[in-house]
Protein backbone atom coordinates (compact mmCIF):
# COMPACT_ATOMS: atom_id res chain seq x y z
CA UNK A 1 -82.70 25.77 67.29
CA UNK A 2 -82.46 23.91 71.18
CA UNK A 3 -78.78 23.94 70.29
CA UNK A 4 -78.88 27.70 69.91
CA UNK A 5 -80.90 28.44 72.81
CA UNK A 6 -78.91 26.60 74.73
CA UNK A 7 -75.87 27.93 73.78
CA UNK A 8 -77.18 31.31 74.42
CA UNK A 9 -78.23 30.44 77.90
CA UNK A 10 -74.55 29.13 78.48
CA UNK A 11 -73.11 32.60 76.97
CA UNK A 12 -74.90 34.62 79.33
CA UNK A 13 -74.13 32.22 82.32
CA UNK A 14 -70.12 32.35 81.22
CA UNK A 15 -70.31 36.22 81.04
CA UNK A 16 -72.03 36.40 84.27
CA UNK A 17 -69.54 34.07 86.09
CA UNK A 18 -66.33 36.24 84.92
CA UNK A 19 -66.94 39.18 87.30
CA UNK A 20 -67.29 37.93 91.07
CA UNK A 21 -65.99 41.41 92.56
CA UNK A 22 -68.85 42.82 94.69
CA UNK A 23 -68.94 46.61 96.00
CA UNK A 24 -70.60 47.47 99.63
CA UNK A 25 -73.26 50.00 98.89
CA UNK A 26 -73.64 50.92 102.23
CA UNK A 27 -70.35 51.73 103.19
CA UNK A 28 -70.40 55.11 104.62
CA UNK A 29 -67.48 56.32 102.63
CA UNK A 30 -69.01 55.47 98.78
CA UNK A 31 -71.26 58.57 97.24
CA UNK A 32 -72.46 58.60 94.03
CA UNK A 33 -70.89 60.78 91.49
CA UNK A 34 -73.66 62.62 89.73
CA UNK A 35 -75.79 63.94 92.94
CA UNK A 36 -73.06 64.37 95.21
CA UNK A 37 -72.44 67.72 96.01
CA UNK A 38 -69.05 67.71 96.80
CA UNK A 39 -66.03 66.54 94.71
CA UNK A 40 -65.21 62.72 95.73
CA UNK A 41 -62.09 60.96 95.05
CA UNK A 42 -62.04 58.22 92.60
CA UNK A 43 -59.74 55.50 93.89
CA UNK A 44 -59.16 52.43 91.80
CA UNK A 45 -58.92 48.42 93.60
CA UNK A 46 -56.84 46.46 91.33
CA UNK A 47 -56.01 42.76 91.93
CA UNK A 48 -53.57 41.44 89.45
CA UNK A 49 -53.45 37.93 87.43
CA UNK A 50 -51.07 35.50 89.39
CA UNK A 51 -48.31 33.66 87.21
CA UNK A 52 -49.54 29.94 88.43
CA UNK A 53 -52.61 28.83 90.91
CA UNK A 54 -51.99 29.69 94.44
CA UNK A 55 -55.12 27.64 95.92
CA UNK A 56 -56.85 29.43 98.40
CA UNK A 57 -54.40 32.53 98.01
CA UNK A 58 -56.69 32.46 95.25
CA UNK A 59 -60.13 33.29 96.46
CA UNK A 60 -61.68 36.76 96.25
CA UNK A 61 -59.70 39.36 98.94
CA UNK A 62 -62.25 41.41 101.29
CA UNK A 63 -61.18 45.03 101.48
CA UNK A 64 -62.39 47.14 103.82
CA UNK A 65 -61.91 50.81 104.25
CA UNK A 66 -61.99 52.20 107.98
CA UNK A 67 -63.12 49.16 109.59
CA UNK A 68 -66.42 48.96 107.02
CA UNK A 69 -66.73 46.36 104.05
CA UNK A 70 -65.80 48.10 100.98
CA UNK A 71 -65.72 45.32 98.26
CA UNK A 72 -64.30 41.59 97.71
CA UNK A 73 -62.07 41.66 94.79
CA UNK A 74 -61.66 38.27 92.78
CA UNK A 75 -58.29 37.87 90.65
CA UNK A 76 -57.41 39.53 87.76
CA UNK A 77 -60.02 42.41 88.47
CA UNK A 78 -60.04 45.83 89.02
CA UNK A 79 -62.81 48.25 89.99
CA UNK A 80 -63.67 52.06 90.64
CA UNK A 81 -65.11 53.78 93.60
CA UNK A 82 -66.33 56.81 94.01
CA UNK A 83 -65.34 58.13 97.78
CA UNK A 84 -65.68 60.89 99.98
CA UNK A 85 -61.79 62.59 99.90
CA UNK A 86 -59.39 62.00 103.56
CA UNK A 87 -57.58 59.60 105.33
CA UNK A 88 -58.84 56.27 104.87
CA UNK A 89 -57.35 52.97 106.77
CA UNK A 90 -57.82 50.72 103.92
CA UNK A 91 -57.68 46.56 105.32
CA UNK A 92 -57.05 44.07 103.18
CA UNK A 93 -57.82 40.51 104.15
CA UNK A 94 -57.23 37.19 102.88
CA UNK A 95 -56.77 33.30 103.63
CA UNK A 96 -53.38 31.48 102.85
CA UNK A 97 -51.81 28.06 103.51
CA UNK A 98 -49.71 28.31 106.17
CA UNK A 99 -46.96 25.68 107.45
CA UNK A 100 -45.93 21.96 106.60
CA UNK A 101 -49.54 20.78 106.90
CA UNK A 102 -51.24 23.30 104.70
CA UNK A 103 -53.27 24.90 107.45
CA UNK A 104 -55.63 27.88 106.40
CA UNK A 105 -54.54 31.06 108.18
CA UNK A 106 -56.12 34.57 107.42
CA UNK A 107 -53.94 37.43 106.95
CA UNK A 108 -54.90 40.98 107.42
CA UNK A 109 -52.84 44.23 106.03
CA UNK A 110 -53.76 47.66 106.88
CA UNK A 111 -52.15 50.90 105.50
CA UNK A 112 -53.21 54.57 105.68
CA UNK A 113 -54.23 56.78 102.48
């Protein structure tokens, strides 16, 4: 029975572990779909599976969306957000090693929708 409940308990922990992306709620761009009164657009983050480790390239990416946090987005995840319709400046920033020593350098890529 212990081996049960403790296999449970490491289920649950497993499960919970998988999905480190995180959504802003209070970005001033996300609404919620049923009581908004206006139709919002419903944009998709998707962060592909790499084909080997990249080390820190690896770590979740923090997106932001017109100079707010919008989400941090782990590997092999996608998610969907419900936002109010327009031009958006979506930022996209990450860590990387850089150079013959390996040093950690943040990169930052911006793009208008």
């Amino acid at each position: 029975m212990l081996y049960r409940i403790s296999g449970l308990i490491l289920l649950v922990l497993s499960v919970g572990a998988c999905s480190s992306t995180h959504i802003d709620k209070r970005n001033p761009l996300l609404r919620d779909a049923a009581t908004s009164p206006s139709p919002l657009a419903q944009v998709y983050f998707i962060r592909p599976r790499t084909e080997r480790t990249m080390g820190i390239a690896d770590n979740r990416l923090s997106v932001e969306a017109d100079r707010h946090h919008l989400l941090d987005i782990a590997k092999g995840e996608y998610v969907l957000v419900s936002m109010v319709p327009g031009n958006v400046w979506i930022t996209v920033n990450s860590q990387t090693a850089w150079g013959p020593q390996g040093r950690i350098k943040k990169m930052t890529r911006s793009r208008q929708f």
